[in-house]
PDB file of N, CA and C in Angstrom:
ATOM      1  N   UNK A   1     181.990  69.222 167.857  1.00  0.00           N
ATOM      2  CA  UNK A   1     183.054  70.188 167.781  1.00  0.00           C
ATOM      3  C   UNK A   1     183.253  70.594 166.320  1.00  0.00           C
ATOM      4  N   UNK A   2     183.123  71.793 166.145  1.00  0.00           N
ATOM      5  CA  UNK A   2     183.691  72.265 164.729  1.00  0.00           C
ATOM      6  C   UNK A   2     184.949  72.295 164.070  1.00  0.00           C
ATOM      7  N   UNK A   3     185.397  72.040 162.907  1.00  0.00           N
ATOM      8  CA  UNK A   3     186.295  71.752 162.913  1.00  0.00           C
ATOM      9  C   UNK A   3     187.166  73.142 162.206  1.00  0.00           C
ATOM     10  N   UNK A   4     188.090  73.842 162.798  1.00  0.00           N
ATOM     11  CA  UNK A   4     188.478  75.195 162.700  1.00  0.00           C
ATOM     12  C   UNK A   4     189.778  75.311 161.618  1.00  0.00           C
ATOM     13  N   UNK A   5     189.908  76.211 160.911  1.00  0.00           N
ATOM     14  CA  UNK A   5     191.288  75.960 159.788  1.00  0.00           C
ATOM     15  C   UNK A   5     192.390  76.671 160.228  1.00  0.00           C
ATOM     16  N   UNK A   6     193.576  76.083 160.877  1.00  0.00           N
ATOM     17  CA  UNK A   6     194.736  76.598 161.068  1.00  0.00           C
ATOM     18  C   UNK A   6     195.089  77.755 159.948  1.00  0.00           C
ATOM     19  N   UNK A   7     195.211  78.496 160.572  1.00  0.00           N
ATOM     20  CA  UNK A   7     196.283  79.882 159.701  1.00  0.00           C
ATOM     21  C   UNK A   7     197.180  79.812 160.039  1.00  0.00           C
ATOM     22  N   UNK A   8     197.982  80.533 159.356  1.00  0.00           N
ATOM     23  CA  UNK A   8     200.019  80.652 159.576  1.00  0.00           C
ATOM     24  C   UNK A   8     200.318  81.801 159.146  1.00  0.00           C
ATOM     25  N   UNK A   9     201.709  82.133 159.087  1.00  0.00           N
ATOM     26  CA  UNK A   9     202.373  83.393 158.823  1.00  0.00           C
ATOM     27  C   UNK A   9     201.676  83.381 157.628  1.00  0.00           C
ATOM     28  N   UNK A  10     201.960  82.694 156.364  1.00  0.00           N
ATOM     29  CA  UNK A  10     201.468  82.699 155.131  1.00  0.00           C
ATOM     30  C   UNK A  10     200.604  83.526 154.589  1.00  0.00           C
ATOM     31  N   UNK A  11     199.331  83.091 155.815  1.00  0.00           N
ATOM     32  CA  UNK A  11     197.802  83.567 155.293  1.00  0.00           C
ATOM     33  C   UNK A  11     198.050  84.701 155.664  1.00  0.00           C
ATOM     34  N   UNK A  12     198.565  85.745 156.110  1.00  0.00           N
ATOM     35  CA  UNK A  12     198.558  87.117 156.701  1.00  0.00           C
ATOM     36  C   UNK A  12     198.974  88.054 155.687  1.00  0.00           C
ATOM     37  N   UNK A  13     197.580  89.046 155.133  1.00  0.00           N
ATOM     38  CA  UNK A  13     197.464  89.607 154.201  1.00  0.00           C
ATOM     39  C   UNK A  13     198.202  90.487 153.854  1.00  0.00           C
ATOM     40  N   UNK A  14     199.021  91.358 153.008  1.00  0.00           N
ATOM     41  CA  UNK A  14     199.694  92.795 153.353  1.00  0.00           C
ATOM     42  C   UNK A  14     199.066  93.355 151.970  1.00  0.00           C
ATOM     43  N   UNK A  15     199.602  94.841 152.333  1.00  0.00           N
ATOM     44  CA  UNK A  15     199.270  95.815 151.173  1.00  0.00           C
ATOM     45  C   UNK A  15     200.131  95.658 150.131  1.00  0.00           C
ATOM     46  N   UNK A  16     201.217  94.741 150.232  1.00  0.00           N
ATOM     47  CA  UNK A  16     202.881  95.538 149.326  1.00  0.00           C
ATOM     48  C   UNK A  16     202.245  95.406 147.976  1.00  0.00           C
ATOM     49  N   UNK A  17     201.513  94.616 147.703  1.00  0.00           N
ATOM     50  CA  UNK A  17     200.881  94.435 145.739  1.00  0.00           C
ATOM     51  C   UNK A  17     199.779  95.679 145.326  1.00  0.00           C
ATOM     52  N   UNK A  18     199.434  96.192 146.440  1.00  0.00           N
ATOM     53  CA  UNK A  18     198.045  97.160 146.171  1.00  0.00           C
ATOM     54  C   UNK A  18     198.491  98.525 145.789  1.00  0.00           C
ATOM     55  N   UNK A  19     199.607  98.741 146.300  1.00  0.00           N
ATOM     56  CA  UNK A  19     200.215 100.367 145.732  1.00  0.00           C
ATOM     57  C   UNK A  19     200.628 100.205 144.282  1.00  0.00           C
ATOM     58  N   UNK A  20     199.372 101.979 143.976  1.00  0.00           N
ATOM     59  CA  UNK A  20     199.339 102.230 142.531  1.00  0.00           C
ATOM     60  C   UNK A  20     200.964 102.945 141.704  1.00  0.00           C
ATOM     61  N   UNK A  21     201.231 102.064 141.226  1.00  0.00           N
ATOM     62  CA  UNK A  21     202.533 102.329 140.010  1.00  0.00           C
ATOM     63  C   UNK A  21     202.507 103.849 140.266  1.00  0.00           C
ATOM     64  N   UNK A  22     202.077 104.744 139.972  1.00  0.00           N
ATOM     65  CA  UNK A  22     201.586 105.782 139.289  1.00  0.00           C
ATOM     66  C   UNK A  22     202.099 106.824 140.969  1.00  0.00           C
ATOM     67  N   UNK A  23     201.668 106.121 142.141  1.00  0.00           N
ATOM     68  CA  UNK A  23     201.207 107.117 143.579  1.00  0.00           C
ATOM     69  C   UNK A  23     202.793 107.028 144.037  1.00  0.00           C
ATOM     70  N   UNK A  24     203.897 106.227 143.596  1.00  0.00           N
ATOM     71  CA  UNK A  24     204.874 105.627 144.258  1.00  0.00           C
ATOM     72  C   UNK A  24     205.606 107.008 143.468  1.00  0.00           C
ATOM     73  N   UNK A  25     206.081 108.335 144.011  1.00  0.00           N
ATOM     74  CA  UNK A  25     206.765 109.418 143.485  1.00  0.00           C
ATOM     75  C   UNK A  25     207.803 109.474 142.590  1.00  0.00           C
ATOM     76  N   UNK A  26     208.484 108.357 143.166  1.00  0.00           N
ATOM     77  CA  UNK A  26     210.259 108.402 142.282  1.00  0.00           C
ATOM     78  C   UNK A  26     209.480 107.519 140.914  1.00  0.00           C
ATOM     79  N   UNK A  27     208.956 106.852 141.179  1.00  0.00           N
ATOM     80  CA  UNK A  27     208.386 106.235 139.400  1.00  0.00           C
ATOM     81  C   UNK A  27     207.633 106.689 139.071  1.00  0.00           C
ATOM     82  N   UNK A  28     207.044 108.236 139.370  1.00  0.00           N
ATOM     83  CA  UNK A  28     206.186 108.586 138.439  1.00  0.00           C
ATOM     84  C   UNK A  28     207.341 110.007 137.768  1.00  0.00           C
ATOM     85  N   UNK A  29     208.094 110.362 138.580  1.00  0.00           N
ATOM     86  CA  UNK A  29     209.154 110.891 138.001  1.00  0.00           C
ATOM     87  C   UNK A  29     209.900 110.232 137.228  1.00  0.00           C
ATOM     88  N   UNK A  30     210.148 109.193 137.632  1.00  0.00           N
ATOM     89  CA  UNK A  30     211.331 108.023 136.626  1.00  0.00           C
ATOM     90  C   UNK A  30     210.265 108.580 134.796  1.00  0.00           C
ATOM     91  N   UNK A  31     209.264 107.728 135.186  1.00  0.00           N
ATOM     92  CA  UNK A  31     208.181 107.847 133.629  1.00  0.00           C
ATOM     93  C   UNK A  31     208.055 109.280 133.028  1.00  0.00           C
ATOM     94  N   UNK A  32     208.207 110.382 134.115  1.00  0.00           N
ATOM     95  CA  UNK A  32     208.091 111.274 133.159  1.00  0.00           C
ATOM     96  C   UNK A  32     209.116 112.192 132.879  1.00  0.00           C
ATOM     97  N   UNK A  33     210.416 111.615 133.464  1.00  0.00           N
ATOM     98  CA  UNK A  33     211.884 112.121 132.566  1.00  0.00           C
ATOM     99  C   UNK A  33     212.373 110.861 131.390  1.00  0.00           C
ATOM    100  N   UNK A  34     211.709 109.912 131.307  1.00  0.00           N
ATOM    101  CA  UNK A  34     211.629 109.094 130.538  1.00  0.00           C
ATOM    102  C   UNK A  34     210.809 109.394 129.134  1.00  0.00           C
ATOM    103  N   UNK A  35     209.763 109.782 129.857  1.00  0.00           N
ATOM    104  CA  UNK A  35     208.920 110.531 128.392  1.00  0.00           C
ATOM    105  C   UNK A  35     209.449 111.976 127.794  1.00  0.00           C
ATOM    106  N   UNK A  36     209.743 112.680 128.763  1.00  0.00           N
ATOM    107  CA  UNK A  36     210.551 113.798 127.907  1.00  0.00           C
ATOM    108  C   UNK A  36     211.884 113.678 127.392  1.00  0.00           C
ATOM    109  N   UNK A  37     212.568 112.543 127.916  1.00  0.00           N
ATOM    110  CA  UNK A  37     213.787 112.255 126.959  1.00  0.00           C
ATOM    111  C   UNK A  37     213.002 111.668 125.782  1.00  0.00           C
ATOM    112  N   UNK A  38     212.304 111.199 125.274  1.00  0.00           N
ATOM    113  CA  UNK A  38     212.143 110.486 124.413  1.00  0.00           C
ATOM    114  C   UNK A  38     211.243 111.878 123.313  1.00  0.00           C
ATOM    115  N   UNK A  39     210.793 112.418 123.912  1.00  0.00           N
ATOM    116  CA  UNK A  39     209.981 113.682 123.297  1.00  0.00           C
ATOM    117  C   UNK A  39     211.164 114.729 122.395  1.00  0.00           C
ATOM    118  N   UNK A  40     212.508 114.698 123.173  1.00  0.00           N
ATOM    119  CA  UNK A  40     213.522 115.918 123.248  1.00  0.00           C
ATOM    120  C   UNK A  40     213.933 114.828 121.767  1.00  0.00           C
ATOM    121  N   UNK A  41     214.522 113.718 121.624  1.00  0.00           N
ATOM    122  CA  UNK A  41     214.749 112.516 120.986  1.00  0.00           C
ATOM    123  C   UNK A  41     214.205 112.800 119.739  1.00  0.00           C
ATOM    124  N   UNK A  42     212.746 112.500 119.823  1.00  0.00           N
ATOM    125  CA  UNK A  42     211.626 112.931 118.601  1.00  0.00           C
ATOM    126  C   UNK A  42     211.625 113.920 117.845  1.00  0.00           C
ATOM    127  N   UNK A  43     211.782 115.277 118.632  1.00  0.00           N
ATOM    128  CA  UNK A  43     211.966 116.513 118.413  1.00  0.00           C
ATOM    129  C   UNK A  43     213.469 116.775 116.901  1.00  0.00           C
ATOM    130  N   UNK A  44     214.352 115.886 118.017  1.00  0.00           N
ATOM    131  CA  UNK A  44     215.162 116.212 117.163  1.00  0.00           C
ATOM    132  C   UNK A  44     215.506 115.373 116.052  1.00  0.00           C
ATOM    133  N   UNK A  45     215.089 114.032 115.709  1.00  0.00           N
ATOM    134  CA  UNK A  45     214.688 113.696 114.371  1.00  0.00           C
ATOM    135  C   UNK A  45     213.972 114.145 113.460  1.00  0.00           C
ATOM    136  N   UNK A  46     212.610 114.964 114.406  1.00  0.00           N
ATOM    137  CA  UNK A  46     212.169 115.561 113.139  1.00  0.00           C
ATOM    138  C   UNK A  46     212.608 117.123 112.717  1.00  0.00           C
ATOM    139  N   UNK A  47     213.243 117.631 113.289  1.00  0.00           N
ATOM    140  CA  UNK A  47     214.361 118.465 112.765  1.00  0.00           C
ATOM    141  C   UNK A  47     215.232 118.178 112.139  1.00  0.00           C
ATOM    142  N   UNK A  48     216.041 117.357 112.028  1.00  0.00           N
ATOM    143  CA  UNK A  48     216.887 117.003 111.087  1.00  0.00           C
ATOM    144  C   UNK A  48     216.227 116.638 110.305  1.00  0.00           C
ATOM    145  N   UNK A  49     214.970 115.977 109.992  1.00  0.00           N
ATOM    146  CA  UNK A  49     214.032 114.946 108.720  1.00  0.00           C
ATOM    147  C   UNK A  49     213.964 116.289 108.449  1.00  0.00           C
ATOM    148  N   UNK A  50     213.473 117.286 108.676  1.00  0.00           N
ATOM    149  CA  UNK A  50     213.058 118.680 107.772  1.00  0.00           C
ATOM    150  C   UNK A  50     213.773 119.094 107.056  1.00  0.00           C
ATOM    151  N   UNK A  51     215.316 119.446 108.130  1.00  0.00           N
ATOM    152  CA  UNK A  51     216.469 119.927 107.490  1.00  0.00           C
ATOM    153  C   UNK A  51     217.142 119.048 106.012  1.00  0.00           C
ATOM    154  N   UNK A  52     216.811 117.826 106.210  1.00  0.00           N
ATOM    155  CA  UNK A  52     217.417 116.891 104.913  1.00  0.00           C
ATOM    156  C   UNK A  52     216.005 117.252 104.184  1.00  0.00           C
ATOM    157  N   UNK A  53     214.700 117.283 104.165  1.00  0.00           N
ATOM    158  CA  UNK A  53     213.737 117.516 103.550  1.00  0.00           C
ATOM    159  C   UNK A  53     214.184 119.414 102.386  1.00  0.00           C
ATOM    160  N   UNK A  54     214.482 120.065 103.321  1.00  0.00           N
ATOM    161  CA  UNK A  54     215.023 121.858 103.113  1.00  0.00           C
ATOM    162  C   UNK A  54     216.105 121.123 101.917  1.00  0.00           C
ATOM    163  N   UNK A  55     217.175 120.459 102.519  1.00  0.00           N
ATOM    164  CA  UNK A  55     218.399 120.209 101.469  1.00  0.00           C
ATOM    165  C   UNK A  55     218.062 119.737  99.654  1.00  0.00           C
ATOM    166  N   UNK A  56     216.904 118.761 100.375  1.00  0.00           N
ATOM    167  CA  UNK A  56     216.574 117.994  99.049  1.00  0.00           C
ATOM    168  C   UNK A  56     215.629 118.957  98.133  1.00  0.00           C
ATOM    169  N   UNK A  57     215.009 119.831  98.533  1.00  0.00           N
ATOM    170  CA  UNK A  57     214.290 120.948  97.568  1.00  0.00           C
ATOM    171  C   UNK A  57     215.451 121.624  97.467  1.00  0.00           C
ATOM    172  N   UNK A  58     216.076 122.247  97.937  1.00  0.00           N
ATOM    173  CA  UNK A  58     217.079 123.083  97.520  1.00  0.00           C
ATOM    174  C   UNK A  58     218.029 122.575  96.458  1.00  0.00           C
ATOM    175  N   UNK A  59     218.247 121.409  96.574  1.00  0.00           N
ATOM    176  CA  UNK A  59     218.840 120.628  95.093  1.00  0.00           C
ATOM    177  C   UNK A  59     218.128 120.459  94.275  1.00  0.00           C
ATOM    178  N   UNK A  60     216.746 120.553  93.826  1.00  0.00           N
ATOM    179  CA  UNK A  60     215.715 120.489  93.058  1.00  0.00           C
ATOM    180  C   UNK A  60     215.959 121.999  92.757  1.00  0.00           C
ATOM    181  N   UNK A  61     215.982 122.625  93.310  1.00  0.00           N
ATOM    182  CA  UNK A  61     215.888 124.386  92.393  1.00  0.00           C
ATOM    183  C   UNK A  61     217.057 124.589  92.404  1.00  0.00           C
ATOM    184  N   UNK A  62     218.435 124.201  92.444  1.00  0.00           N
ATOM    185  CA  UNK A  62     219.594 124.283  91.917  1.00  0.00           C
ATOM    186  C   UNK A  62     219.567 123.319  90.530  1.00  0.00           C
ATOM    187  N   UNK A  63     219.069 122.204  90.581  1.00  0.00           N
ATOM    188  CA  UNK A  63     218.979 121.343  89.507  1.00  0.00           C
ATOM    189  C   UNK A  63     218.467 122.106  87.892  1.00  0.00           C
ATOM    190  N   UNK A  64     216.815 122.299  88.812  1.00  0.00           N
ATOM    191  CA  UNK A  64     216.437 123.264  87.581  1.00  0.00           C
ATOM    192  C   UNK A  64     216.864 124.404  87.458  1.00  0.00           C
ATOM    193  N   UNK A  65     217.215 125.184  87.686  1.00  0.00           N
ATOM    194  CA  UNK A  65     218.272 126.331  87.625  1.00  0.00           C
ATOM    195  C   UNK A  65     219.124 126.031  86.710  1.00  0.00           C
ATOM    196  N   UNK A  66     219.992 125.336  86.754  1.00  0.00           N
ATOM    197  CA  UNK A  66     221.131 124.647  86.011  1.00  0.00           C
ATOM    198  C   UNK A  66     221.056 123.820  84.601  1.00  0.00           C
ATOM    199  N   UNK A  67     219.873 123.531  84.970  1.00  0.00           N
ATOM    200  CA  UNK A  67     218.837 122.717  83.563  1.00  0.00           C
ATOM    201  C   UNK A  67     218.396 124.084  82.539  1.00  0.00           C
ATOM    202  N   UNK A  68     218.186 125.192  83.222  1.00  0.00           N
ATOM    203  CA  UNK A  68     217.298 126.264  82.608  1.00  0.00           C
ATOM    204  C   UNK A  68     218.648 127.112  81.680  1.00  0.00           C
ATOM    205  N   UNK A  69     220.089 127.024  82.297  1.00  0.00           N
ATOM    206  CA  UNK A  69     221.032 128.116  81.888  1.00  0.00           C
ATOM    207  C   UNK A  69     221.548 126.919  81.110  1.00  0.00           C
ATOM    208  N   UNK A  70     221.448 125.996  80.746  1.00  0.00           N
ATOM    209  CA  UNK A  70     222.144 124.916  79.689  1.00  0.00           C
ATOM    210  C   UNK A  70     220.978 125.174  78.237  1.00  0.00           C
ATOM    211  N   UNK A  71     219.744 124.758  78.973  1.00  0.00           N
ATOM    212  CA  UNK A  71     218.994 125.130  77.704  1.00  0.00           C
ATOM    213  C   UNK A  71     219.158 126.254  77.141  1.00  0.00           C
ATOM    214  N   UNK A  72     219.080 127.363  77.919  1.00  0.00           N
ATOM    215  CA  UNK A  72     219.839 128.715  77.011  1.00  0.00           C
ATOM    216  C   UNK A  72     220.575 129.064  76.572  1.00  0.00           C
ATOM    217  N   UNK A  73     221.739 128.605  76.550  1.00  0.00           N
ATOM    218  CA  UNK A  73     222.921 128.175  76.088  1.00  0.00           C
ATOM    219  C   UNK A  73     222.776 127.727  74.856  1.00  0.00           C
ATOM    220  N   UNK A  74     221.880 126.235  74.707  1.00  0.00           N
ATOM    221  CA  UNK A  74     221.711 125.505  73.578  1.00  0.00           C
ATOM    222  C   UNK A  74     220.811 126.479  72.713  1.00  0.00           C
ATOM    223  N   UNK A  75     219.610 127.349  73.050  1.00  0.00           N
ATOM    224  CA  UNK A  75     219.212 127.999  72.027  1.00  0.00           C
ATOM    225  C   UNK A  75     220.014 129.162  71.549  1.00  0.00           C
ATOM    226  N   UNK A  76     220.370 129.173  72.709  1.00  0.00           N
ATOM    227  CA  UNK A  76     221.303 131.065  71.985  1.00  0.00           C
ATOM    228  C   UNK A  76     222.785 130.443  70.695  1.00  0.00           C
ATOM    229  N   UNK A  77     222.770 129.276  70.672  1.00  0.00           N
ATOM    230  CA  UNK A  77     223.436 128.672  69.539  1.00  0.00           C
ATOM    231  C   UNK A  77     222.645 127.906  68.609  1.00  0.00           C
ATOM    232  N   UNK A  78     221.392 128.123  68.741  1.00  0.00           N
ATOM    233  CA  UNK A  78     220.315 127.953  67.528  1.00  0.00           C
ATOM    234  C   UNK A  78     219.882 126.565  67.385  1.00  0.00           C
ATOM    235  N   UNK A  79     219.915 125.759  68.898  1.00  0.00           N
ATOM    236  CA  UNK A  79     219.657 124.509  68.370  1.00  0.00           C
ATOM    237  C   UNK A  79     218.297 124.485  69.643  1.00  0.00           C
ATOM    238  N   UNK A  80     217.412 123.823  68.849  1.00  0.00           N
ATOM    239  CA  UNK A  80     215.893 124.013  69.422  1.00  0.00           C
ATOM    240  C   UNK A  80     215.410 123.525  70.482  1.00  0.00           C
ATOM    241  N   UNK A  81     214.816 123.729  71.359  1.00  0.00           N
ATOM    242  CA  UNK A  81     214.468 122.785  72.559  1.00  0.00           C
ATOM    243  C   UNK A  81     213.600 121.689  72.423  1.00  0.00           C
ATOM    244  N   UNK A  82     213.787 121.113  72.573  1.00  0.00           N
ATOM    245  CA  UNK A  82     212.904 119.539  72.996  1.00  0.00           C
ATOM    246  C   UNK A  82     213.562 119.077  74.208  1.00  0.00           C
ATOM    247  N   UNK A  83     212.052 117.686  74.166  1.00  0.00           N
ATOM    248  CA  UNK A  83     212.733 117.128  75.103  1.00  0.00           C
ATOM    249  C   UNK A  83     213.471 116.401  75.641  1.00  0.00           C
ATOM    250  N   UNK A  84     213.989 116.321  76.464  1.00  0.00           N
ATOM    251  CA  UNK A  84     215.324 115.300  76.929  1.00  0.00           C
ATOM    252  C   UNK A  84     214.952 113.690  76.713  1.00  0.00           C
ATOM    253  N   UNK A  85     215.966 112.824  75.656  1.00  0.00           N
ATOM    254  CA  UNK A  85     215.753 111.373  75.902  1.00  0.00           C
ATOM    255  C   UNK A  85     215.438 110.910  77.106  1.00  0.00           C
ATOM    256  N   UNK A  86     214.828 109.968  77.393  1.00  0.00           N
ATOM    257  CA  UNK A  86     214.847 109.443  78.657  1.00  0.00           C
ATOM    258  C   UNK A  86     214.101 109.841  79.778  1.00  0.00           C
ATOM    259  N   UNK A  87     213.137 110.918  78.951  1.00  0.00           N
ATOM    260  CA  UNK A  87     211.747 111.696  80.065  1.00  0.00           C
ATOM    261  C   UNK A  87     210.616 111.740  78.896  1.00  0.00           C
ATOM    262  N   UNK A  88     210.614 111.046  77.654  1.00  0.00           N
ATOM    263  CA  UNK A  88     209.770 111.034  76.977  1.00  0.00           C
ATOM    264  C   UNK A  88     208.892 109.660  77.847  1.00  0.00           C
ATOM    265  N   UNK A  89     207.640 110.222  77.878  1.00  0.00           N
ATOM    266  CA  UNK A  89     206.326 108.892  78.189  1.00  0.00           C
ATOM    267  C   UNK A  89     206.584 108.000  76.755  1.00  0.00           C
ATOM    268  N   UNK A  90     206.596 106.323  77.580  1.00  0.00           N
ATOM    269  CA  UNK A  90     206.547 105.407  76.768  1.00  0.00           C
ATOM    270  C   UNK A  90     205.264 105.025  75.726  1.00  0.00           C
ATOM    271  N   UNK A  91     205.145 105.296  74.101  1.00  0.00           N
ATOM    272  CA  UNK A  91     204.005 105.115  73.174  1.00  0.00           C
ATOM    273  C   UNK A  91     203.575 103.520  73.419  1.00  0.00           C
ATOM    274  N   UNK A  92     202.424 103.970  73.867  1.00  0.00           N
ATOM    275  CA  UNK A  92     201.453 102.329  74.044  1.00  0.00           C
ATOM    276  C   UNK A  92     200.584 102.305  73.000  1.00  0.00           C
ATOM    277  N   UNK A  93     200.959 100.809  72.662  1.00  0.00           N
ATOM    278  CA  UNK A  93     199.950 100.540  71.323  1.00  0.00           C
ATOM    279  C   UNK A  93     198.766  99.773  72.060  1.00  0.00           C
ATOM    280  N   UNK A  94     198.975  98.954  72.993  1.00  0.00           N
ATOM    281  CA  UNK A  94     197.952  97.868  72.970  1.00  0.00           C
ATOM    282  C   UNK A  94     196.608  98.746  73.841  1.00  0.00           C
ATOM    283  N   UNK A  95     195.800  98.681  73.585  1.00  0.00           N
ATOM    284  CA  UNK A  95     194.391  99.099  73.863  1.00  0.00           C
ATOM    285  C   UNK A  95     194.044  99.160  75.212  1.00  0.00           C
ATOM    286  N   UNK A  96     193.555  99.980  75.872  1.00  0.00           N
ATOM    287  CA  UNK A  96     193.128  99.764  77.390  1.00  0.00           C
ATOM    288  C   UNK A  96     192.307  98.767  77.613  1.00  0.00           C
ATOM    289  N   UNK A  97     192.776  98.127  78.393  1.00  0.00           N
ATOM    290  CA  UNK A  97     191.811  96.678  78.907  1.00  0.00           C
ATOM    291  C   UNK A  97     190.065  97.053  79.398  1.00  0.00           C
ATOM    292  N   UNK A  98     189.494  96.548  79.148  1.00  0.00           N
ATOM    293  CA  UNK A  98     188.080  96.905  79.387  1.00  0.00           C
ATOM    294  C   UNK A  98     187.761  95.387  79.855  1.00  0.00           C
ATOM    295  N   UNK A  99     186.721  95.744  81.057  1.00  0.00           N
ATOM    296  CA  UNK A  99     186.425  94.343  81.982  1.00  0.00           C
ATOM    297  C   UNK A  99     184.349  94.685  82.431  1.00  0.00           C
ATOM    298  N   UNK A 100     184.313  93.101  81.726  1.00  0.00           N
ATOM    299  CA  UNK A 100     182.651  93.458  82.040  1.00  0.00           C
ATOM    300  C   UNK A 100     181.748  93.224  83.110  1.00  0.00           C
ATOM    301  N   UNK A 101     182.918  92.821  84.349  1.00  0.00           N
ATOM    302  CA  UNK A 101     182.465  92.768  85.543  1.00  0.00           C
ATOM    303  C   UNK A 101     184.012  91.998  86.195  1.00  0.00           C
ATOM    304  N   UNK A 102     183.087  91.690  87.519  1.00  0.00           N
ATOM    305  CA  UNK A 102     184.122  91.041  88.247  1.00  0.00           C
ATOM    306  C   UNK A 102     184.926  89.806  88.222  1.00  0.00           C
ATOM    307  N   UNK A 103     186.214  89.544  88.008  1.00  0.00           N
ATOM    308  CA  UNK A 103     186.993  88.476  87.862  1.00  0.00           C
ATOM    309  C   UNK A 103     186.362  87.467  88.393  1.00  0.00           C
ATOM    310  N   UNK A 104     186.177  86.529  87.548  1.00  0.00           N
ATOM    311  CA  UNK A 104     185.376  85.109  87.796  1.00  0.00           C
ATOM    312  C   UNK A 104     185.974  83.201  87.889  1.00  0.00           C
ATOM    313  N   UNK A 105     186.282  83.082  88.625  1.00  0.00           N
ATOM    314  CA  UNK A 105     186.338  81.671  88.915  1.00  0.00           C
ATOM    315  C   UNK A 105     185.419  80.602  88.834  1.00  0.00           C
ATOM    316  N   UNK A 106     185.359  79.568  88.149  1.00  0.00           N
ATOM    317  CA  UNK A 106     185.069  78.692  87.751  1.00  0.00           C
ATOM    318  C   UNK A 106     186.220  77.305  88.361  1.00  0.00           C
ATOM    319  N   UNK A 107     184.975  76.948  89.337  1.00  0.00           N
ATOM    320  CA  UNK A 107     185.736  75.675  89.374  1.00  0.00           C
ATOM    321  C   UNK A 107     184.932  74.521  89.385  1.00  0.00           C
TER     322      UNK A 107
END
């Protein structure tokens, strides 16, 4: 006599794990009002990053603007232009380093 393997409710296969994420309608809608909120989101950070980008040049050519009618000022009262303390490049004395190959360890 052979000896046969009891099955039970258990062993009785179903589909419920095999349906694709993607085929199930309301979650493929869920994902893609999910992705366009997040797109609309994006959108509008980088509109505002521009708009503060627009602000910050626009204070740069108000700056120099304002830099340009002071200096004229100062010459049209006869005192000469140079340049501003504190935007002069720092005078280096010590010599540019020169290297005759690659950093070497010795141990």
């Amino acid at each position: 006599m052979t000896k046969r393997i009891m099955r039970g409710v258990q062993d009785i296969r179903t589909r419920s794990g095999s349906a694709d994420e993607g085929a199930i309608p309301y979650k493929a809608y869920m994902k893609l009002s999910i992705l366009e909120m997040e797109k609309f989101r994006r959108g509008k950070e980088k509109t505002n990053a521009l708009v503060m980008v627009h602000h910050i040049d626009q204070r740069f050519r108000d700056i120099e603007a304002e830099r340009e009618k002071i200096m004229i000022a100062l010459e049209a009262k006869g005192i000469r232009r140079r340049r501003l303390p504190g935007l002069e490049e720092p005078l280096t004395t010590a010599a540019p380093r020169t290297t005759t190959g690659p950093f070497k360890i010795k141990y």
